[in-house]
PDB file of N, CA and C in Angstrom:
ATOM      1  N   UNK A   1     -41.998   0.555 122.158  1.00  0.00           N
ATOM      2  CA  UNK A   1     -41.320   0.004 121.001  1.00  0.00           C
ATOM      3  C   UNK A   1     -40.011   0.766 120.795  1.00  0.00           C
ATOM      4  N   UNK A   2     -39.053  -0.225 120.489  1.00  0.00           N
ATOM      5  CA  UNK A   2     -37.958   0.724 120.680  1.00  0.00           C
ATOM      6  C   UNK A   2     -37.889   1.056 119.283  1.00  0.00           C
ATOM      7  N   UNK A   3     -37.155   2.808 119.218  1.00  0.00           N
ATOM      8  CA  UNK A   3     -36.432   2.952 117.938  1.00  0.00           C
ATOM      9  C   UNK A   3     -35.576   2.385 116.635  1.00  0.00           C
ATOM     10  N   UNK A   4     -35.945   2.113 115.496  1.00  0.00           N
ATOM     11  CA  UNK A   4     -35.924   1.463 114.288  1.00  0.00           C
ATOM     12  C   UNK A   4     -34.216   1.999 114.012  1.00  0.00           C
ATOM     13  N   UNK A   5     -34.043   3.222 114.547  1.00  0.00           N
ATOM     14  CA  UNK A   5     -32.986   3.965 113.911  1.00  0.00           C
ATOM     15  C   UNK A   5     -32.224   4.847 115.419  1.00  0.00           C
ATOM     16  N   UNK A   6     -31.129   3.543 116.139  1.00  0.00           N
ATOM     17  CA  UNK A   6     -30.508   4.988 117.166  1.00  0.00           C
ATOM     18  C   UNK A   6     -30.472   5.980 116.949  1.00  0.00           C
ATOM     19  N   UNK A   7     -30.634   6.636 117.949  1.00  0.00           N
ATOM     20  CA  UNK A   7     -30.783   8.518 118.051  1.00  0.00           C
ATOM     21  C   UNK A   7     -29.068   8.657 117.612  1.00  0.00           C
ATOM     22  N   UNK A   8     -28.780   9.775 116.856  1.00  0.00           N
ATOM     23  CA  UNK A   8     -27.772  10.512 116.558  1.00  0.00           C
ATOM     24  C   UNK A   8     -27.396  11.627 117.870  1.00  0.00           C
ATOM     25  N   UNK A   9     -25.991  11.210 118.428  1.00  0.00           N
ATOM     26  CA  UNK A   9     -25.291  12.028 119.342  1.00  0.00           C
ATOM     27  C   UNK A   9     -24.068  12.529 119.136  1.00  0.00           C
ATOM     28  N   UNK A  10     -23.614  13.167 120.108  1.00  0.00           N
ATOM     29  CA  UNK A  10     -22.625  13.911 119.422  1.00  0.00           C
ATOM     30  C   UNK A  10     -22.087  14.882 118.643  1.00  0.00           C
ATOM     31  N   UNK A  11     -23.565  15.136 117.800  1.00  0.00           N
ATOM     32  CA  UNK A  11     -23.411  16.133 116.316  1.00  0.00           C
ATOM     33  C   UNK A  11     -22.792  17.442 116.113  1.00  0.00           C
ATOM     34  N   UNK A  12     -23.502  18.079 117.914  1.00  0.00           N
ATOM     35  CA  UNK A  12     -23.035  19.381 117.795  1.00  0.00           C
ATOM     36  C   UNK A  12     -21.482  19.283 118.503  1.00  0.00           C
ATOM     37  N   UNK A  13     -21.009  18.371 118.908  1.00  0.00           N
ATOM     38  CA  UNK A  13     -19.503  18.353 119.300  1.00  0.00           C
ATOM     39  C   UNK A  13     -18.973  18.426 118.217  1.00  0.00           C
ATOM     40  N   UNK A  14     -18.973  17.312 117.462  1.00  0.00           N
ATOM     41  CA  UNK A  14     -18.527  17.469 116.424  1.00  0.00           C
ATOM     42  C   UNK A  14     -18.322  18.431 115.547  1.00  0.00           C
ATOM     43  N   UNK A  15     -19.534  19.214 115.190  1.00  0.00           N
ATOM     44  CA  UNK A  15     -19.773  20.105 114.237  1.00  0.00           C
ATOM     45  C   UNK A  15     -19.337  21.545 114.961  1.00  0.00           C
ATOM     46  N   UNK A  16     -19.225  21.334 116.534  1.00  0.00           N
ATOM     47  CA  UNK A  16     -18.242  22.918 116.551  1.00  0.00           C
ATOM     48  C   UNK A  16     -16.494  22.641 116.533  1.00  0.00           C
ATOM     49  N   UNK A  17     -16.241  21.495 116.900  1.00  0.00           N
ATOM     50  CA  UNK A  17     -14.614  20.975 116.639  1.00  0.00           C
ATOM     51  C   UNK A  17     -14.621  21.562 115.423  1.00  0.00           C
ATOM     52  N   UNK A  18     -15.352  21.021 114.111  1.00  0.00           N
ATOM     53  CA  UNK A  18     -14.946  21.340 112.389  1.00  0.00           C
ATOM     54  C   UNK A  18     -15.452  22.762 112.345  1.00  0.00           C
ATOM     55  N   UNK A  19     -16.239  23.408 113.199  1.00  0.00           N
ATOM     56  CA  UNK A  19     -16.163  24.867 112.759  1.00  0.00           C
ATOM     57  C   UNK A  19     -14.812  25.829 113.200  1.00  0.00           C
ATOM     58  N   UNK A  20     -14.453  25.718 114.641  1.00  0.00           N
ATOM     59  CA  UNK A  20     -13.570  26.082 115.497  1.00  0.00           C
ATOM     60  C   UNK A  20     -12.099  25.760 113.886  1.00  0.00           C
ATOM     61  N   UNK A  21     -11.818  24.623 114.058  1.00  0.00           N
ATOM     62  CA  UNK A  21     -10.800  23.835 113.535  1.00  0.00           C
ATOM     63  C   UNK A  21     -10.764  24.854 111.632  1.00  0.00           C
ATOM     64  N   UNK A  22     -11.877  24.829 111.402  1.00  0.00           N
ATOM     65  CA  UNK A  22     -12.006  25.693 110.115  1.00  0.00           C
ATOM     66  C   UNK A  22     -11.531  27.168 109.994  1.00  0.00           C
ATOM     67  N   UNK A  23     -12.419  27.615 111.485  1.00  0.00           N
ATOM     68  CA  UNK A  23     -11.919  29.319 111.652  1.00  0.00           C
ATOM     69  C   UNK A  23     -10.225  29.623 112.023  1.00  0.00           C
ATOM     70  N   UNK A  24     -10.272  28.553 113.013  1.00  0.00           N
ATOM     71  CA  UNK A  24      -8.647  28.973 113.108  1.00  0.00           C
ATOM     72  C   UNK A  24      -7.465  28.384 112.293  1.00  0.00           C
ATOM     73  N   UNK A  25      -7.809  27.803 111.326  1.00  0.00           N
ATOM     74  CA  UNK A  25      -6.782  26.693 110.757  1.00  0.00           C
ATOM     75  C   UNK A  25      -5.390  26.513 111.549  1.00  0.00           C
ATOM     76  N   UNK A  26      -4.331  26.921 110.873  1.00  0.00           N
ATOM     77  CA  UNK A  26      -3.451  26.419 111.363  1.00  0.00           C
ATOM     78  C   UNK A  26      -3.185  27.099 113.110  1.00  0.00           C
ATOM     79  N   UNK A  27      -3.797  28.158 112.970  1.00  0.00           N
ATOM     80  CA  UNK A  27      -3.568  28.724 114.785  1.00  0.00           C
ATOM     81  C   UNK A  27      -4.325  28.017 115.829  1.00  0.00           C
ATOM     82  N   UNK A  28      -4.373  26.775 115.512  1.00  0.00           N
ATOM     83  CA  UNK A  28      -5.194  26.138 117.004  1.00  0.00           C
ATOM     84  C   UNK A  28      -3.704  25.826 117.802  1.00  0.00           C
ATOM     85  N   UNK A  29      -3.751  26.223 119.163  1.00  0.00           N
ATOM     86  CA  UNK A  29      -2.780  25.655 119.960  1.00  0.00           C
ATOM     87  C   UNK A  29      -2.409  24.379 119.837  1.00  0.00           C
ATOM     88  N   UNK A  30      -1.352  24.040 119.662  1.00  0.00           N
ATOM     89  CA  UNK A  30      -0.440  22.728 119.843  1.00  0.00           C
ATOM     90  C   UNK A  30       0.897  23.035 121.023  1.00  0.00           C
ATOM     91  N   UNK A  31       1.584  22.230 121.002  1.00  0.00           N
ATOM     92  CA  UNK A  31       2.722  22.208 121.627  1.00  0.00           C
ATOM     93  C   UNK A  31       3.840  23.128 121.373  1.00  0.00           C
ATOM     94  N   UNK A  32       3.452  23.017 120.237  1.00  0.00           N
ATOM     95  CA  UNK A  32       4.684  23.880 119.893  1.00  0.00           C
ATOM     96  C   UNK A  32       4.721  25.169 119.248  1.00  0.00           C
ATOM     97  N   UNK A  33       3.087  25.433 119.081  1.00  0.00           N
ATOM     98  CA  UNK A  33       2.633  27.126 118.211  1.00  0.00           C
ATOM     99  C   UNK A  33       1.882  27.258 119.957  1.00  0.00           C
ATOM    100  N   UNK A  34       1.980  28.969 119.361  1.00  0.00           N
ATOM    101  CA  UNK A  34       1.117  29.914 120.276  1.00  0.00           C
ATOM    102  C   UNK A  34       0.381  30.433 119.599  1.00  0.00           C
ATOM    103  N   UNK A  35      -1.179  30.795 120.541  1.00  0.00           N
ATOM    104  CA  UNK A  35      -2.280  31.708 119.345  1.00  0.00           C
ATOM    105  C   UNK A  35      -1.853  32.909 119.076  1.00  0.00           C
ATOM    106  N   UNK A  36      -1.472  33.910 117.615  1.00  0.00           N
ATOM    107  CA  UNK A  36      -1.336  34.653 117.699  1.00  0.00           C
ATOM    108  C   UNK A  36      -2.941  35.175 117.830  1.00  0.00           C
ATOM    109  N   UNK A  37      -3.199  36.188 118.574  1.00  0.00           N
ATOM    110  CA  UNK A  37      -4.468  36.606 118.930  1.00  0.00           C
ATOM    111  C   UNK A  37      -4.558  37.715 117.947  1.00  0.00           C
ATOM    112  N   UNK A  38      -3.754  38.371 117.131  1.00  0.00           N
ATOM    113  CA  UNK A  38      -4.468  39.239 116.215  1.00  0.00           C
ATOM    114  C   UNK A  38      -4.001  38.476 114.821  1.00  0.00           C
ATOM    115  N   UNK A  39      -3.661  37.431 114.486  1.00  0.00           N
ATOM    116  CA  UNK A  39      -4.167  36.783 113.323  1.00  0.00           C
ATOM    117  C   UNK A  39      -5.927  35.996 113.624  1.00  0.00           C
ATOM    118  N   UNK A  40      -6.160  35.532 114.927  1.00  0.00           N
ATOM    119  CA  UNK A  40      -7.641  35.512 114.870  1.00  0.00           C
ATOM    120  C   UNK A  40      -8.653  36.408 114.632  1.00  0.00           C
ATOM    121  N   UNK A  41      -8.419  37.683 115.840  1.00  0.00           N
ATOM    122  CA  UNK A  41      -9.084  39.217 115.311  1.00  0.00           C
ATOM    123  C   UNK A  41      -9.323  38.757 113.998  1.00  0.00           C
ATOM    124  N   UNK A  42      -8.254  39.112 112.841  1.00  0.00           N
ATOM    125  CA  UNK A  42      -8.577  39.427 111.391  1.00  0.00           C
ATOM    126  C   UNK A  42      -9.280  38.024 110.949  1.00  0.00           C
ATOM    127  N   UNK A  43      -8.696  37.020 111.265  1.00  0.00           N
ATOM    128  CA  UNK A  43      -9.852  35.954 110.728  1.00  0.00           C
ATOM    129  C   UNK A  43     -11.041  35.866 110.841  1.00  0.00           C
ATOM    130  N   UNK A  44     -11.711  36.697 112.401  1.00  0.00           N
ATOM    131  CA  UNK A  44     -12.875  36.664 112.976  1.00  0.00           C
ATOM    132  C   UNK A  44     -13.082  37.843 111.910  1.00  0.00           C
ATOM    133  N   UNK A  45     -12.440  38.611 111.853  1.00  0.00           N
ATOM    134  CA  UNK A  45     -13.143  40.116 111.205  1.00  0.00           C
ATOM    135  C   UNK A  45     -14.339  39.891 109.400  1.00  0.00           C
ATOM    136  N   UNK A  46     -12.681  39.159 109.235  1.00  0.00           N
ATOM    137  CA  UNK A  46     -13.402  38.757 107.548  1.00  0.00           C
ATOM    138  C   UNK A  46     -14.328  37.751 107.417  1.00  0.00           C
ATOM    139  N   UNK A  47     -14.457  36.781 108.337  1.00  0.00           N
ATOM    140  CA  UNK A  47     -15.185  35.969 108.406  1.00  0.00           C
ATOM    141  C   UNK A  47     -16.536  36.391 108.924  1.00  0.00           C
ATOM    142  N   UNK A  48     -17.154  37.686 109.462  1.00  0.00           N
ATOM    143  CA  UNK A  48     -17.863  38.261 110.032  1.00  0.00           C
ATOM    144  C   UNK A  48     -18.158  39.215 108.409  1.00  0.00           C
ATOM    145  N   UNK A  49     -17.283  39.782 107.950  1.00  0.00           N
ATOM    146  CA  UNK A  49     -17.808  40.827 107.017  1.00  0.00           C
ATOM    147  C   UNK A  49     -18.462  39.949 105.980  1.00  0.00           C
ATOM    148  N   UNK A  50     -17.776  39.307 105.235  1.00  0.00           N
ATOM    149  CA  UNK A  50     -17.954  38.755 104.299  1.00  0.00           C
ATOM    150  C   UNK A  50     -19.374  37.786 104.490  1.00  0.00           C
ATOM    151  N   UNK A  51     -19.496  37.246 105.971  1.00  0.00           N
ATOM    152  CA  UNK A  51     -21.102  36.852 105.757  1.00  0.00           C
ATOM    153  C   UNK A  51     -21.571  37.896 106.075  1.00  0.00           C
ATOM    154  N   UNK A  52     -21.812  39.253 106.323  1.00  0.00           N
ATOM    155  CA  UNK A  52     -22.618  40.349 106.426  1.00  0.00           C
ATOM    156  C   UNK A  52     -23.108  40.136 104.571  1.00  0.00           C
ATOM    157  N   UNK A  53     -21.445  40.463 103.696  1.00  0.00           N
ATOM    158  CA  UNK A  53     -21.628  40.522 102.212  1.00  0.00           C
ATOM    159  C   UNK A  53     -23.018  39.695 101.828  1.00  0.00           C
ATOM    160  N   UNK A  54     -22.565  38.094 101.939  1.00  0.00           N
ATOM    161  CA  UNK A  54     -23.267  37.389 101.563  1.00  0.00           C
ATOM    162  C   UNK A  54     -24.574  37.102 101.842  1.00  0.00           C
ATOM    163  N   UNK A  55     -25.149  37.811 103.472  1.00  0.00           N
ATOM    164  CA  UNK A  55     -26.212  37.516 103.648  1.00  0.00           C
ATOM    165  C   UNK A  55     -27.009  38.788 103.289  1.00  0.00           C
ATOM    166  N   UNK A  56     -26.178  39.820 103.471  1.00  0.00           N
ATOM    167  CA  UNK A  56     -27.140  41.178 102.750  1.00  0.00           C
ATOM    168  C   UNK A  56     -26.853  41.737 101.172  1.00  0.00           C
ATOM    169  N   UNK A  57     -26.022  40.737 101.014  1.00  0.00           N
ATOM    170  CA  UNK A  57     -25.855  41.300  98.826  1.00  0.00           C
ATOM    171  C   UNK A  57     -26.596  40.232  98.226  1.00  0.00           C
ATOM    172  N   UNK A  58     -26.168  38.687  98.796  1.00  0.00           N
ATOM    173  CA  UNK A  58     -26.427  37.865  98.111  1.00  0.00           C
ATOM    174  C   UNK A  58     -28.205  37.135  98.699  1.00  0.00           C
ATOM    175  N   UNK A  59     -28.200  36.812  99.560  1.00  0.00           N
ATOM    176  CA  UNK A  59     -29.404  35.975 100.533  1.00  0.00           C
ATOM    177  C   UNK A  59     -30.674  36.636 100.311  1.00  0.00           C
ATOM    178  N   UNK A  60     -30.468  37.714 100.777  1.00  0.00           N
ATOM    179  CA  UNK A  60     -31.751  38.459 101.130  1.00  0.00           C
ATOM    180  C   UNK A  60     -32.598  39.292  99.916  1.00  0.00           C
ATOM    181  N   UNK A  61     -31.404  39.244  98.979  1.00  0.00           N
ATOM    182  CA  UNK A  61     -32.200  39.691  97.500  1.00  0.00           C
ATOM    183  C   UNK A  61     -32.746  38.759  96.716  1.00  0.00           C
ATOM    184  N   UNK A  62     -32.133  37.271  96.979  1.00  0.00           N
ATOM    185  CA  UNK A  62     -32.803  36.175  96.499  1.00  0.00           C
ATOM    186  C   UNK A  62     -34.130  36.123  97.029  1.00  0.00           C
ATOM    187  N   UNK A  63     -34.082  36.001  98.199  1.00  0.00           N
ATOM    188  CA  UNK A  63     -35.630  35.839  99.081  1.00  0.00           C
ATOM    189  C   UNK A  63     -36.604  36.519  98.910  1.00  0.00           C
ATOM    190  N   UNK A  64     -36.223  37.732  98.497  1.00  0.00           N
ATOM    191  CA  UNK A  64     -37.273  38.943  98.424  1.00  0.00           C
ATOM    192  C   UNK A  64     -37.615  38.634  96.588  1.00  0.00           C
ATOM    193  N   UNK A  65     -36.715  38.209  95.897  1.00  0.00           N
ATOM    194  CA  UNK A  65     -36.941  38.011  94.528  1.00  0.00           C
ATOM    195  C   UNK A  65     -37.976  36.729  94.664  1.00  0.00           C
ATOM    196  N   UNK A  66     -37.653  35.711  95.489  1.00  0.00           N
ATOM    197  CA  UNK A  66     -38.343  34.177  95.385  1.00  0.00           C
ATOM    198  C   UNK A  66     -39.621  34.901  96.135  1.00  0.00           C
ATOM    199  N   UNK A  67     -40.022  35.636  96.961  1.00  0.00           N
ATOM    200  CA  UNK A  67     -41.185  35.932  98.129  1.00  0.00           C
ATOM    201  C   UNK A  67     -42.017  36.464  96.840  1.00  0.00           C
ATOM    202  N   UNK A  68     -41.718  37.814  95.990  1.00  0.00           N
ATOM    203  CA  UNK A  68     -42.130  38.313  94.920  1.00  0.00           C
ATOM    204  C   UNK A  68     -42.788  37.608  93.805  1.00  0.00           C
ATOM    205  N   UNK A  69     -42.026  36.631  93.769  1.00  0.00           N
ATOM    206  CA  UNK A  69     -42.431  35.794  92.414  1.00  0.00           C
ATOM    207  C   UNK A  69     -43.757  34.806  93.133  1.00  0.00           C
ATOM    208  N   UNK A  70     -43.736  34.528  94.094  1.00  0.00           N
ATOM    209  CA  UNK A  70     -44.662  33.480  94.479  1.00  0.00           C
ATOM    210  C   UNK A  70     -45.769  34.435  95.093  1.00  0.00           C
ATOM    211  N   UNK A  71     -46.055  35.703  95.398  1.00  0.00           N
ATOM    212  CA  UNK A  71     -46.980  36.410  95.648  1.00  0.00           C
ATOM    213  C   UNK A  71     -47.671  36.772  94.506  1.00  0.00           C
ATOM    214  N   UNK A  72     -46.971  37.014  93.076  1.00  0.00           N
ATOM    215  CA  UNK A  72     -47.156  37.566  91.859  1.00  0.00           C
ATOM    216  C   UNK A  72     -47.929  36.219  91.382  1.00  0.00           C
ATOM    217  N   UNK A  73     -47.167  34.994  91.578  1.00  0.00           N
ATOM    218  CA  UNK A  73     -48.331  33.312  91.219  1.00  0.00           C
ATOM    219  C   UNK A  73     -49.351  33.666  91.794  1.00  0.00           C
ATOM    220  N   UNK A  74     -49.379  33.198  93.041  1.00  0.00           N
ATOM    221  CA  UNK A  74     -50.605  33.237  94.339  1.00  0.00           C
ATOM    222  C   UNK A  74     -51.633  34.533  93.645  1.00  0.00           C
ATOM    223  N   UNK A  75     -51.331  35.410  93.400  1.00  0.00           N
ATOM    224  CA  UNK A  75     -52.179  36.284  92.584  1.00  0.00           C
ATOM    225  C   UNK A  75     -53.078  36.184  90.932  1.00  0.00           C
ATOM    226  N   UNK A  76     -52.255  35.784  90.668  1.00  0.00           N
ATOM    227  CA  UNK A  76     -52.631  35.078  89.288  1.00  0.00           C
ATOM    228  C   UNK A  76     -53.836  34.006  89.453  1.00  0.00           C
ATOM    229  N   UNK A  77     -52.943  33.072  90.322  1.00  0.00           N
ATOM    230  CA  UNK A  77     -54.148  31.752  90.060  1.00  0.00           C
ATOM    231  C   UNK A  77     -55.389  32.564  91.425  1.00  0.00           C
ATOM    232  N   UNK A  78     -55.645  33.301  91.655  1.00  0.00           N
ATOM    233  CA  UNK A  78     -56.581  33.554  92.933  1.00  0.00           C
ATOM    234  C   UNK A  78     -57.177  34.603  91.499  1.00  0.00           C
ATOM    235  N   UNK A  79     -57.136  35.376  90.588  1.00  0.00           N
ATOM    236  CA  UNK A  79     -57.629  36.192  89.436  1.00  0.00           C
ATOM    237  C   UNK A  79     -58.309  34.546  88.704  1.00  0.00           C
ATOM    238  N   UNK A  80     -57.206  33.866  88.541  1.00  0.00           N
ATOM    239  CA  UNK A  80     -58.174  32.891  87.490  1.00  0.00           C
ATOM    240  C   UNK A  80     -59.219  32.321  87.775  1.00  0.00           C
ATOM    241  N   UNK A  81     -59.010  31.851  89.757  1.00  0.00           N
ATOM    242  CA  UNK A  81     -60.242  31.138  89.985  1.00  0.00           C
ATOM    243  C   UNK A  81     -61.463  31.974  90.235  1.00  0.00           C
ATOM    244  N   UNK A  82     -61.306  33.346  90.067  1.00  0.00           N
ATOM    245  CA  UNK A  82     -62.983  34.374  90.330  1.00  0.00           C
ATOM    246  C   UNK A  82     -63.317  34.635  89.558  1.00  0.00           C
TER     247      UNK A  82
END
């Protein structure tokens, strides 16, 4: 039986063109620019720190707050039902 819904292709082409295209904005080679290679460095740099920031200030204290709270439930209702 064939599929109700064509398969989706392409996605990850796509989706590294708009990442690529995002990181380097205006420094993607054209005709008439050259890459400066240490305005990427620093784009790569901050773009590297700043998700370090976000995944170890912001992410991982959420998770451990959400993991906490649902161990602290799971405890509760496992006290109510004995």
């Amino acid at each position: 039986m064939p599929a109700a819904i064509p398969p989706i292709t392409g996605m990850l082409r796509r989706g590294l063109v708009l990442d690529l295209s995002t990181a380097f904005g205006e420094f993607i080679p054209t005709t008439s620019h050259r890459i400066d290679m240490e305005y990427i460095g620093i784009g790569i740099g901050f773009g590297t720190t700043f998700g370090y920031l976000w995944w170890y200030g912001f992410h991982l204290p959420r998770v451990r707050e959400r993991d906490t709270y649902y161990a602290r439930l799971e405890a509760e209702r496992a006290a109510q039902s004995s």
